[in-house]
PDB file of N, CA and C in Angstrom:
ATOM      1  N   UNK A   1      -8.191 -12.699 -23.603  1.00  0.00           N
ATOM      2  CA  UNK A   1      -7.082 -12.522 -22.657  1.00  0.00           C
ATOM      3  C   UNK A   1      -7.515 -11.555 -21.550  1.00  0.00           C
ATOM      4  N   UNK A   2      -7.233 -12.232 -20.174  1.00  0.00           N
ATOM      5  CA  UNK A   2      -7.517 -11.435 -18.793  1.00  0.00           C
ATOM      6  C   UNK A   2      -6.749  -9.756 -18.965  1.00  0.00           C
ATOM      7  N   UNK A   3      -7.224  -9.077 -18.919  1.00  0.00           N
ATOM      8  CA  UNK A   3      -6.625  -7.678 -18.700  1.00  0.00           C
ATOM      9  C   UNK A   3      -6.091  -7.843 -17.064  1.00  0.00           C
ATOM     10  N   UNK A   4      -4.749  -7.628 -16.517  1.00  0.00           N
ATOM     11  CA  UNK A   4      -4.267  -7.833 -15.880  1.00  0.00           C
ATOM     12  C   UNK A   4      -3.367  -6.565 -14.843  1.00  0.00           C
ATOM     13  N   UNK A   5      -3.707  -5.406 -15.687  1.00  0.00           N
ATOM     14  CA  UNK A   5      -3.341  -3.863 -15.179  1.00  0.00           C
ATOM     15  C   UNK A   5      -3.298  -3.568 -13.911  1.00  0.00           C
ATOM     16  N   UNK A   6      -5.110  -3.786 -13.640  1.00  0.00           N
ATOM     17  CA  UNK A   6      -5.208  -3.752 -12.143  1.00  0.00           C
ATOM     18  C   UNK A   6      -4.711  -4.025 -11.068  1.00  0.00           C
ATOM     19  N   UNK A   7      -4.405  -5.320 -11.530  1.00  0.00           N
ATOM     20  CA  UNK A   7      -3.810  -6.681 -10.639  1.00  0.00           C
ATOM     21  C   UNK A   7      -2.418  -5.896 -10.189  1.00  0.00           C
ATOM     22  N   UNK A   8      -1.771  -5.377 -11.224  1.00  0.00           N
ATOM     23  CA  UNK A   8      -0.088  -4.469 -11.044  1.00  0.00           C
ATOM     24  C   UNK A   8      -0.524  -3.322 -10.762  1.00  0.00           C
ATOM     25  N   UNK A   9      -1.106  -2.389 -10.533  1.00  0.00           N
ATOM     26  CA  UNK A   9      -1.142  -1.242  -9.416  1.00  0.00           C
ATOM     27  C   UNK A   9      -1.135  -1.604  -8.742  1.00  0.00           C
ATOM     28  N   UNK A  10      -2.596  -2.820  -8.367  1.00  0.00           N
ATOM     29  CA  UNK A  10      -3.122  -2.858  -7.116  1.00  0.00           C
ATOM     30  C   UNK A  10      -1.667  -3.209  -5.846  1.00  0.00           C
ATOM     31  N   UNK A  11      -1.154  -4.471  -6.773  1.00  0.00           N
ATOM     32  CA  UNK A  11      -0.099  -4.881  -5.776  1.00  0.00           C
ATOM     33  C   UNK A  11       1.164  -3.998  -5.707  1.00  0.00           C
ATOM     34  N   UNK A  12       1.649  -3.089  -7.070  1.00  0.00           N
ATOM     35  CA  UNK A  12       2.670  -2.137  -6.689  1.00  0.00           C
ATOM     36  C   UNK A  12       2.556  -1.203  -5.053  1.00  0.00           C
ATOM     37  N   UNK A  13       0.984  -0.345  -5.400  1.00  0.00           N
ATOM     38  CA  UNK A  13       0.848   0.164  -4.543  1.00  0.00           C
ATOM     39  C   UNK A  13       0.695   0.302  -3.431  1.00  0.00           C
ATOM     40  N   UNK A  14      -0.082  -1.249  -3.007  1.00  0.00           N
ATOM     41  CA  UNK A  14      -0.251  -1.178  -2.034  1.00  0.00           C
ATOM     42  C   UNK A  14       1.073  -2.255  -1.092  1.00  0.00           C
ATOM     43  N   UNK A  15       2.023  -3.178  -2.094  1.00  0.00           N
ATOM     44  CA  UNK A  15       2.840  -3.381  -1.761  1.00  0.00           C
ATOM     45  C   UNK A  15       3.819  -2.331  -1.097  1.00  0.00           C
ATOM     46  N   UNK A  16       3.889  -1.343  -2.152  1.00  0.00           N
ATOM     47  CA  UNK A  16       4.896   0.032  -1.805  1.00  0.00           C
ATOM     48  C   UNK A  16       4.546   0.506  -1.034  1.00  0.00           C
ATOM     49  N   UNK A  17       3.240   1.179  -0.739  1.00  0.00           N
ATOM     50  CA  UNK A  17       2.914   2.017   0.620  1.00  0.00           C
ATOM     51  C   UNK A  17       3.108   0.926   2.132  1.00  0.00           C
ATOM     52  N   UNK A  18       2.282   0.040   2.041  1.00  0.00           N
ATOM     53  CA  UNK A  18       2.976  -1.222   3.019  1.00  0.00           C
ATOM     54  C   UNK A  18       3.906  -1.444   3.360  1.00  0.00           C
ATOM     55  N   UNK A  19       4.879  -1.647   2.501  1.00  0.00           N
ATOM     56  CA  UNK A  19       6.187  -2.004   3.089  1.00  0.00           C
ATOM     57  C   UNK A  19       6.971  -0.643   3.666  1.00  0.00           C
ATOM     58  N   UNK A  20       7.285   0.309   2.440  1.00  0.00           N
ATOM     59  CA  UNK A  20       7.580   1.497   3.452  1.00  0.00           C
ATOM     60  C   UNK A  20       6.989   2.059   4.591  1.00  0.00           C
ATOM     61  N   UNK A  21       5.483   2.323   4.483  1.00  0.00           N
ATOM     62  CA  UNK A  21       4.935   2.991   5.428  1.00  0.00           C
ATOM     63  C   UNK A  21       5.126   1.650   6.999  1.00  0.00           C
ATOM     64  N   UNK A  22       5.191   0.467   6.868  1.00  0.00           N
ATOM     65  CA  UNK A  22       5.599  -0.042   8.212  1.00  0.00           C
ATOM     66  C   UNK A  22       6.534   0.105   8.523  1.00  0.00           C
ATOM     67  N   UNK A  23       7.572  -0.133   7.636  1.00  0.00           N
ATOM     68  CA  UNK A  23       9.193  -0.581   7.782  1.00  0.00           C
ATOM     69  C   UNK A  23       9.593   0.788   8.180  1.00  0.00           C
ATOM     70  N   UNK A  24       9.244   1.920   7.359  1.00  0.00           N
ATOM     71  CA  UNK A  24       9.743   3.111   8.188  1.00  0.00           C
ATOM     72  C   UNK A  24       8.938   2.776   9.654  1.00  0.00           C
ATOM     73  N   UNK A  25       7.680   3.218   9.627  1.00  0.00           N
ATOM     74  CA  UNK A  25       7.694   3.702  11.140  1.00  0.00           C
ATOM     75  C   UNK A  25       8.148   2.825  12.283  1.00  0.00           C
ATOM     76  N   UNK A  26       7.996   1.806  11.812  1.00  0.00           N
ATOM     77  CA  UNK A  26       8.175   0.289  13.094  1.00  0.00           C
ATOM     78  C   UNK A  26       9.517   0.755  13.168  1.00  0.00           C
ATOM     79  N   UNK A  27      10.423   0.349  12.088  1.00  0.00           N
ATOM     80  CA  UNK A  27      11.766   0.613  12.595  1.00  0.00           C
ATOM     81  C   UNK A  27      12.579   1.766  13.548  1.00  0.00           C
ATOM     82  N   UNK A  28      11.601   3.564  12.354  1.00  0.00           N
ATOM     83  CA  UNK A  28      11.900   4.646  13.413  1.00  0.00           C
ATOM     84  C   UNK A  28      11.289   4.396  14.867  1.00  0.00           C
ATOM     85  N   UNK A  29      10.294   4.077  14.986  1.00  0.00           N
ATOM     86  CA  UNK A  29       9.633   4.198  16.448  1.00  0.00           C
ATOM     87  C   UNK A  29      10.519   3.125  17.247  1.00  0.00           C
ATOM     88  N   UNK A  30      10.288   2.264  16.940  1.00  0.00           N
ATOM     89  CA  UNK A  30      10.851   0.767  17.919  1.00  0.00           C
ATOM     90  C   UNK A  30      12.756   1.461  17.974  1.00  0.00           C
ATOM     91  N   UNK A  31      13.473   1.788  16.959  1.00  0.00           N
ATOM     92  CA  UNK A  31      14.294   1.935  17.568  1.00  0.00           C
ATOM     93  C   UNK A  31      14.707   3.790  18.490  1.00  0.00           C
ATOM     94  N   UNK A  32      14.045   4.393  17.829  1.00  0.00           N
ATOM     95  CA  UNK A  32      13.812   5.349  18.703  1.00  0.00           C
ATOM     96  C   UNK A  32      13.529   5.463  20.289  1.00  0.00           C
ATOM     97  N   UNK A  33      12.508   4.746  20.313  1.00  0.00           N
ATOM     98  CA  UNK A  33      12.184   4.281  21.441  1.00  0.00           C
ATOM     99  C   UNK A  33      13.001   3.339  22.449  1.00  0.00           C
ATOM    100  N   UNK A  34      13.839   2.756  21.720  1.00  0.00           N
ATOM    101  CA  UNK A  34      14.245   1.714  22.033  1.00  0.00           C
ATOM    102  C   UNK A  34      15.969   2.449  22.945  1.00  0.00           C
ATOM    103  N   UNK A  35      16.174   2.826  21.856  1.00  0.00           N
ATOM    104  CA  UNK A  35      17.421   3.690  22.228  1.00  0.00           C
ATOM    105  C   UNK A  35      17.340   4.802  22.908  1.00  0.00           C
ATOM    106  N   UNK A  36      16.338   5.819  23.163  1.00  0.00           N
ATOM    107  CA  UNK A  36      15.906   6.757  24.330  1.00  0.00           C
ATOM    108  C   UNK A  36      15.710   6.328  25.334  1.00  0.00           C
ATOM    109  N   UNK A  37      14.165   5.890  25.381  1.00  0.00           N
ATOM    110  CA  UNK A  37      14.010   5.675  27.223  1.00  0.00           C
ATOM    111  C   UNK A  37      14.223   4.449  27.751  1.00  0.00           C
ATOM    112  N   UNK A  38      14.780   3.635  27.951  1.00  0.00           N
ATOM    113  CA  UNK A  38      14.841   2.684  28.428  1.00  0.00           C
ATOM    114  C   UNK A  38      14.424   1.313  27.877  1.00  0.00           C
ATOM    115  N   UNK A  39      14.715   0.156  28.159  1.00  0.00           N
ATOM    116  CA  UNK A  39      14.230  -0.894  27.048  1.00  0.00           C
ATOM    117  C   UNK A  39      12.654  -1.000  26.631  1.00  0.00           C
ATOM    118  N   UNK A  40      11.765  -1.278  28.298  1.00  0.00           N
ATOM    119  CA  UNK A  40      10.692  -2.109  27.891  1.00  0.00           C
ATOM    120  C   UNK A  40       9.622  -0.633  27.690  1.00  0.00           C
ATOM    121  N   UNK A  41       9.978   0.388  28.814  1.00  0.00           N
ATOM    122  CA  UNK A  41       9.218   1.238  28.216  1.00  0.00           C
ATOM    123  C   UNK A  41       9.634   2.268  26.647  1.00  0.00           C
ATOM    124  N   UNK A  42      10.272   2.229  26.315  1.00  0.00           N
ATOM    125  CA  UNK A  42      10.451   3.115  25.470  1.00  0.00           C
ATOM    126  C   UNK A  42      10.626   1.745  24.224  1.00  0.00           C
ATOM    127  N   UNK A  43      10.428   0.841  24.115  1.00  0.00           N
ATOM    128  CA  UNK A  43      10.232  -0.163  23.180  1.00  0.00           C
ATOM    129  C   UNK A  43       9.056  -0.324  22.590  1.00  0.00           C
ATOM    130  N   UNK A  44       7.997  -0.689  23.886  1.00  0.00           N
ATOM    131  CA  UNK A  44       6.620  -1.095  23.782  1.00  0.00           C
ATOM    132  C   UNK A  44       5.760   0.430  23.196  1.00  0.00           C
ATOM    133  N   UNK A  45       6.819   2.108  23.668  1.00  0.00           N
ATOM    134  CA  UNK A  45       5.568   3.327  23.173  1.00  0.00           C
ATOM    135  C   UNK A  45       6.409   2.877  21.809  1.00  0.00           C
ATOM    136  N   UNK A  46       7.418   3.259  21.758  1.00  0.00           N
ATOM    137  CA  UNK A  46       8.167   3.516  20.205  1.00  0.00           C
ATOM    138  C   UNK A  46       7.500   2.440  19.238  1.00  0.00           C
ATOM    139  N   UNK A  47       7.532   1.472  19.436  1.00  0.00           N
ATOM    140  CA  UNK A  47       6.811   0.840  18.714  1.00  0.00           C
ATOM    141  C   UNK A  47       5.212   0.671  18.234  1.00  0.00           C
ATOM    142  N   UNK A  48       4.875   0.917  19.364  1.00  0.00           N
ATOM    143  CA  UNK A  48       3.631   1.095  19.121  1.00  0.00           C
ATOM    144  C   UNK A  48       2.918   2.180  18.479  1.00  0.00           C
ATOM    145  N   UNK A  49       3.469   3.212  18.879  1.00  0.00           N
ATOM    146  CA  UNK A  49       3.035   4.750  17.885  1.00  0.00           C
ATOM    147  C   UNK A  49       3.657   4.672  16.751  1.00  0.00           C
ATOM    148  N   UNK A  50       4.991   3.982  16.475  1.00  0.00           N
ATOM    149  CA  UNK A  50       5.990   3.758  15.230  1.00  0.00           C
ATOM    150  C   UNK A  50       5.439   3.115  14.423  1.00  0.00           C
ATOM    151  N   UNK A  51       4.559   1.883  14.635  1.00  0.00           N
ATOM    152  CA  UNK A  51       4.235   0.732  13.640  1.00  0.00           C
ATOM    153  C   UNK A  51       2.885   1.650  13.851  1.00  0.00           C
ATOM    154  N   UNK A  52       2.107   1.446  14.303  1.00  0.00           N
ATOM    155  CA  UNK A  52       0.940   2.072  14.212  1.00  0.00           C
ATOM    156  C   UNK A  52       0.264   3.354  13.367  1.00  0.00           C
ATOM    157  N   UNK A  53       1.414   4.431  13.536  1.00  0.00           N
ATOM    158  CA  UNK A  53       1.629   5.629  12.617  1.00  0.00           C
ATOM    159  C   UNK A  53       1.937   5.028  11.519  1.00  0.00           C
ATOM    160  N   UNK A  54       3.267   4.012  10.971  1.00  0.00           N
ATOM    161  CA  UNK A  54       3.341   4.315   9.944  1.00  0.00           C
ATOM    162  C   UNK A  54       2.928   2.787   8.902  1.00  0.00           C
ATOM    163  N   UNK A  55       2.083   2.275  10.140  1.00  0.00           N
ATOM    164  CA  UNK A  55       1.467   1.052   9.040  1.00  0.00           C
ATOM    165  C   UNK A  55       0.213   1.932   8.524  1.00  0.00           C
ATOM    166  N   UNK A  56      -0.624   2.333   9.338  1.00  0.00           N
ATOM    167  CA  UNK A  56      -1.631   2.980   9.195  1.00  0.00           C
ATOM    168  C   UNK A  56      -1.957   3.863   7.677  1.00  0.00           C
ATOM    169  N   UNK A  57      -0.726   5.152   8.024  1.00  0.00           N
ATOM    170  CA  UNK A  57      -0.385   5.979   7.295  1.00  0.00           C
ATOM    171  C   UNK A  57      -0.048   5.270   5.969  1.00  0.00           C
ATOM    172  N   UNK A  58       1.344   4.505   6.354  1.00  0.00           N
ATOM    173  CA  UNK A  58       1.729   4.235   4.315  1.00  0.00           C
ATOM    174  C   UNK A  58       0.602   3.242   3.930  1.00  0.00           C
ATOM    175  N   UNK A  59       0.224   2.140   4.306  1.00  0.00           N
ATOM    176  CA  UNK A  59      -0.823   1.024   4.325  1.00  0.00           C
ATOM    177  C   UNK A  59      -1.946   1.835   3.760  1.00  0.00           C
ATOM    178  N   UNK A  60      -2.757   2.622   4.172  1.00  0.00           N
ATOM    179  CA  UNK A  60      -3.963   3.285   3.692  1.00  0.00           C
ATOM    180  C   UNK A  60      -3.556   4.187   2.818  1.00  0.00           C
ATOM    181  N   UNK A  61      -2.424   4.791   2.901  1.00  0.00           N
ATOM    182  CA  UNK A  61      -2.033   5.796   1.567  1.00  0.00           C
ATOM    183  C   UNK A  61      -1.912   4.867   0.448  1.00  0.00           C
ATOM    184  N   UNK A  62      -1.018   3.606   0.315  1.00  0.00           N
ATOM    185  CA  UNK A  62      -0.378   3.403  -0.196  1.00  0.00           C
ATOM    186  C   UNK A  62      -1.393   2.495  -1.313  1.00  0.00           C
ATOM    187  N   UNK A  63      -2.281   1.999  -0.069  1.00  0.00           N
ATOM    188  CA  UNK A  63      -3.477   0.564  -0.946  1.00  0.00           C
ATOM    189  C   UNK A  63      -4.582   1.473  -1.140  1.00  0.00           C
ATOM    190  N   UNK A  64      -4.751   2.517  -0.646  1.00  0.00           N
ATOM    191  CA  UNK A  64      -5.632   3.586  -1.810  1.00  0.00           C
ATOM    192  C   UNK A  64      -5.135   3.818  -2.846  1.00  0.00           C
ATOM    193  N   UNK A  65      -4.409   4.375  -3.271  1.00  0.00           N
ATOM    194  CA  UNK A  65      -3.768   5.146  -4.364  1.00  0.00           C
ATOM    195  C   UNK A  65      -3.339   4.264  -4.969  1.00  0.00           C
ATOM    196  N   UNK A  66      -2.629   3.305  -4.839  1.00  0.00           N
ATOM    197  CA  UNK A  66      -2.468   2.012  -5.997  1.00  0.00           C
ATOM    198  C   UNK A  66      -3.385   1.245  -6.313  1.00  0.00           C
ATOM    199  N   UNK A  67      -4.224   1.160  -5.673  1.00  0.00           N
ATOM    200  CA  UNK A  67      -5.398   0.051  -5.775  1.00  0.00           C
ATOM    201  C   UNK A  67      -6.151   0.354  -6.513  1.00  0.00           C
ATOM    202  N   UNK A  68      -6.444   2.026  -5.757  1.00  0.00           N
ATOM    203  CA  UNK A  68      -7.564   2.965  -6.720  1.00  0.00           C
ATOM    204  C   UNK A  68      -7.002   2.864  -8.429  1.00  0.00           C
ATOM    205  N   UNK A  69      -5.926   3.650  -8.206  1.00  0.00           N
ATOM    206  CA  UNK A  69      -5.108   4.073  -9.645  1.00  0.00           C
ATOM    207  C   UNK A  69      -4.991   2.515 -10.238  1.00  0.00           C
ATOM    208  N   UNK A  70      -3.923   1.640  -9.689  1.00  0.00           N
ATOM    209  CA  UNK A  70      -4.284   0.737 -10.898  1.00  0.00           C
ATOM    210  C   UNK A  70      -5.640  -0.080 -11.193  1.00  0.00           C
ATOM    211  N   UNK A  71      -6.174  -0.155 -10.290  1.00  0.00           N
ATOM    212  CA  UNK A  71      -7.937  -0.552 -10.609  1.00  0.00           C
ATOM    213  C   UNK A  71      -9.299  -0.145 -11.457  1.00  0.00           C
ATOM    214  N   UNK A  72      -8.828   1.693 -11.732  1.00  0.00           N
ATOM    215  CA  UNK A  72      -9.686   2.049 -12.397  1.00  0.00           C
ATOM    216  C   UNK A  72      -8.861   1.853 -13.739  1.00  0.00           C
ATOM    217  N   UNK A  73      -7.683   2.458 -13.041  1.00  0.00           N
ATOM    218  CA  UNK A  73      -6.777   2.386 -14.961  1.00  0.00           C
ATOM    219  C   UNK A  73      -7.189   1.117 -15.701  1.00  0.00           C
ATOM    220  N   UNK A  74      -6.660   0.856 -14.917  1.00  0.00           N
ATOM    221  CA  UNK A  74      -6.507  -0.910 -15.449  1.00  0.00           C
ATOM    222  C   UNK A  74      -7.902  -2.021 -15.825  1.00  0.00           C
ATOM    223  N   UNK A  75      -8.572  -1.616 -15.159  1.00  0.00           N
ATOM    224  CA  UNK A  75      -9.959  -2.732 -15.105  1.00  0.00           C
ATOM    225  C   UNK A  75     -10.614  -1.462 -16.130  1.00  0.00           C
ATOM    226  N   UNK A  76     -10.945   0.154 -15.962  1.00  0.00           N
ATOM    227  CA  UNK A  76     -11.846   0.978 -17.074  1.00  0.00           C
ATOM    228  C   UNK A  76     -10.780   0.579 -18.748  1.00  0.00           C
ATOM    229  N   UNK A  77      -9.549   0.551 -18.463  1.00  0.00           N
ATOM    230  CA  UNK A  77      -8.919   0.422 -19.637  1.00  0.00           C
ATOM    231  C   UNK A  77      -9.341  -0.989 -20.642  1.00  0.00           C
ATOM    232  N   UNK A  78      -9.302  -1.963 -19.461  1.00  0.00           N
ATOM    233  CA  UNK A  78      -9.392  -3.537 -20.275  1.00  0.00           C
ATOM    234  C   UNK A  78     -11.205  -3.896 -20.366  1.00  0.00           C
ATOM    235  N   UNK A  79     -11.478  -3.277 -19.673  1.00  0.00           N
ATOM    236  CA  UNK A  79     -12.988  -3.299 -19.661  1.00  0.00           C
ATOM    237  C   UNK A  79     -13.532  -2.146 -21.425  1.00  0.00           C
ATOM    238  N   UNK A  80     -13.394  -1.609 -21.206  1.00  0.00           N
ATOM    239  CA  UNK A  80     -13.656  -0.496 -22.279  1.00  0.00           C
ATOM    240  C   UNK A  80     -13.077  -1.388 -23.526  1.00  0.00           C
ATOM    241  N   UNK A  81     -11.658  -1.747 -23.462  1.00  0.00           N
ATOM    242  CA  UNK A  81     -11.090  -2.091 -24.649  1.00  0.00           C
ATOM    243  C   UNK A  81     -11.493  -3.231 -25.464  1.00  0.00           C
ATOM    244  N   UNK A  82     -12.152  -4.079 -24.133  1.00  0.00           N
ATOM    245  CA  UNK A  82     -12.731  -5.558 -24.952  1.00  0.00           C
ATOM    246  C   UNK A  82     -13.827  -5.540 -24.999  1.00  0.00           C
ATOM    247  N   UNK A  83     -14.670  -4.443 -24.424  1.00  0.00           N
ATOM    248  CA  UNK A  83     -16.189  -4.382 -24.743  1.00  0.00           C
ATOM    249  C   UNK A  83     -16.436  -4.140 -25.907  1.00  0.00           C
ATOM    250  N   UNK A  84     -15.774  -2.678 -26.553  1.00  0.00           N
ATOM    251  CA  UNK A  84     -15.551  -2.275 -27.316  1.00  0.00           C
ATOM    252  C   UNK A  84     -15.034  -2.776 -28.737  1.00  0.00           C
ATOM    253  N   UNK A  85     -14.099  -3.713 -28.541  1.00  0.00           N
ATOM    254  CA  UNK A  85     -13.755  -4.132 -29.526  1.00  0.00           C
ATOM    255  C   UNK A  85     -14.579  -5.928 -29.431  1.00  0.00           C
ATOM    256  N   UNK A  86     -15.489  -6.333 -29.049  1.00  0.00           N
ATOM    257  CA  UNK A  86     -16.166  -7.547 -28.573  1.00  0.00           C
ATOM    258  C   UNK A  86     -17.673  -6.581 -29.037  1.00  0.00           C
ATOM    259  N   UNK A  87     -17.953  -5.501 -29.255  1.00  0.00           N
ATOM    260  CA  UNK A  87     -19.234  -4.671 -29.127  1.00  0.00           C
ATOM    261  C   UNK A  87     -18.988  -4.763 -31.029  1.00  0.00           C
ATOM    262  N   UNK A  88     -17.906  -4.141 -31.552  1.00  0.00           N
ATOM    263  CA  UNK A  88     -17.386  -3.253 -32.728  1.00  0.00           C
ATOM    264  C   UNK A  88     -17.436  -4.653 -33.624  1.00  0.00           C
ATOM    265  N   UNK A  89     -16.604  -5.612 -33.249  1.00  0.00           N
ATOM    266  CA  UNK A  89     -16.578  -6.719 -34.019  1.00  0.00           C
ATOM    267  C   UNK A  89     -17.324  -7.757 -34.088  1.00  0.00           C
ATOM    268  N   UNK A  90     -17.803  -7.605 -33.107  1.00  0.00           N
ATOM    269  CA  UNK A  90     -19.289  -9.044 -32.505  1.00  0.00           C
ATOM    270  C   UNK A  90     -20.740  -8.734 -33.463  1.00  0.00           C
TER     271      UNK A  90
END
C-alpha cells in the first residue's frame, strides 16, 4: 500500500498558503486600491502589489512548509516503515 501522507501536507499546505495568501492580498490590494484612488489607477497598483505580495508571500510560505512538512513526514515515515518492515520480514 502507497503511503500517501505526503500527498496530504503537500496539498493542505500549499493549498492553504495559496488560497489565503492570494485571496487575502488580491482582494485587500485590488479593493483597496480600488476604493482609494481612483478606478484604473488605483486598481491596476492595488492589485498588483496586492496579488503579488500576497500570492508570493502565502504561495511560497505556504507550499514550503506544507510540502516540506508533509513530504518529509510523510514520504521519511512510509519510506522507513515499509523498508523496515519489507527489510525485518523479507
Amino acid at each position: 500500500m502507497e503511503d500517501r501522507r505526503w500527498m496530504d501536507g503537500w496539498m493542505d499546505g500549499w493549498m492553504d498558503g495559496w488560497m489565503d495568501g492570494w485571496m487575502d492580498g488580491w482582494m485587500d490590494g485590488w479593493m483597496d486600491g480600488w476604493m482609494d484612488d481612483g478606478w484604473m489607477d488605483g486598481w491596476m497598483d492595488g492589485w498588483m502589489d496586492g496579488w503579488m505580495d500576497g500570492w508570493m508571500d502565502g504561495w511560497m510560505d505556504g507550499w514550503m512548509d506544507g510540502w516540506m512538512d508533509g513530504w518529509m513526514d510523510g514520504w521519511m515515515d512510509g519510506w522507513k516503515d515499509g523498508w523496515m518492515d519489507g527489510w525485518i520480514n523479507g
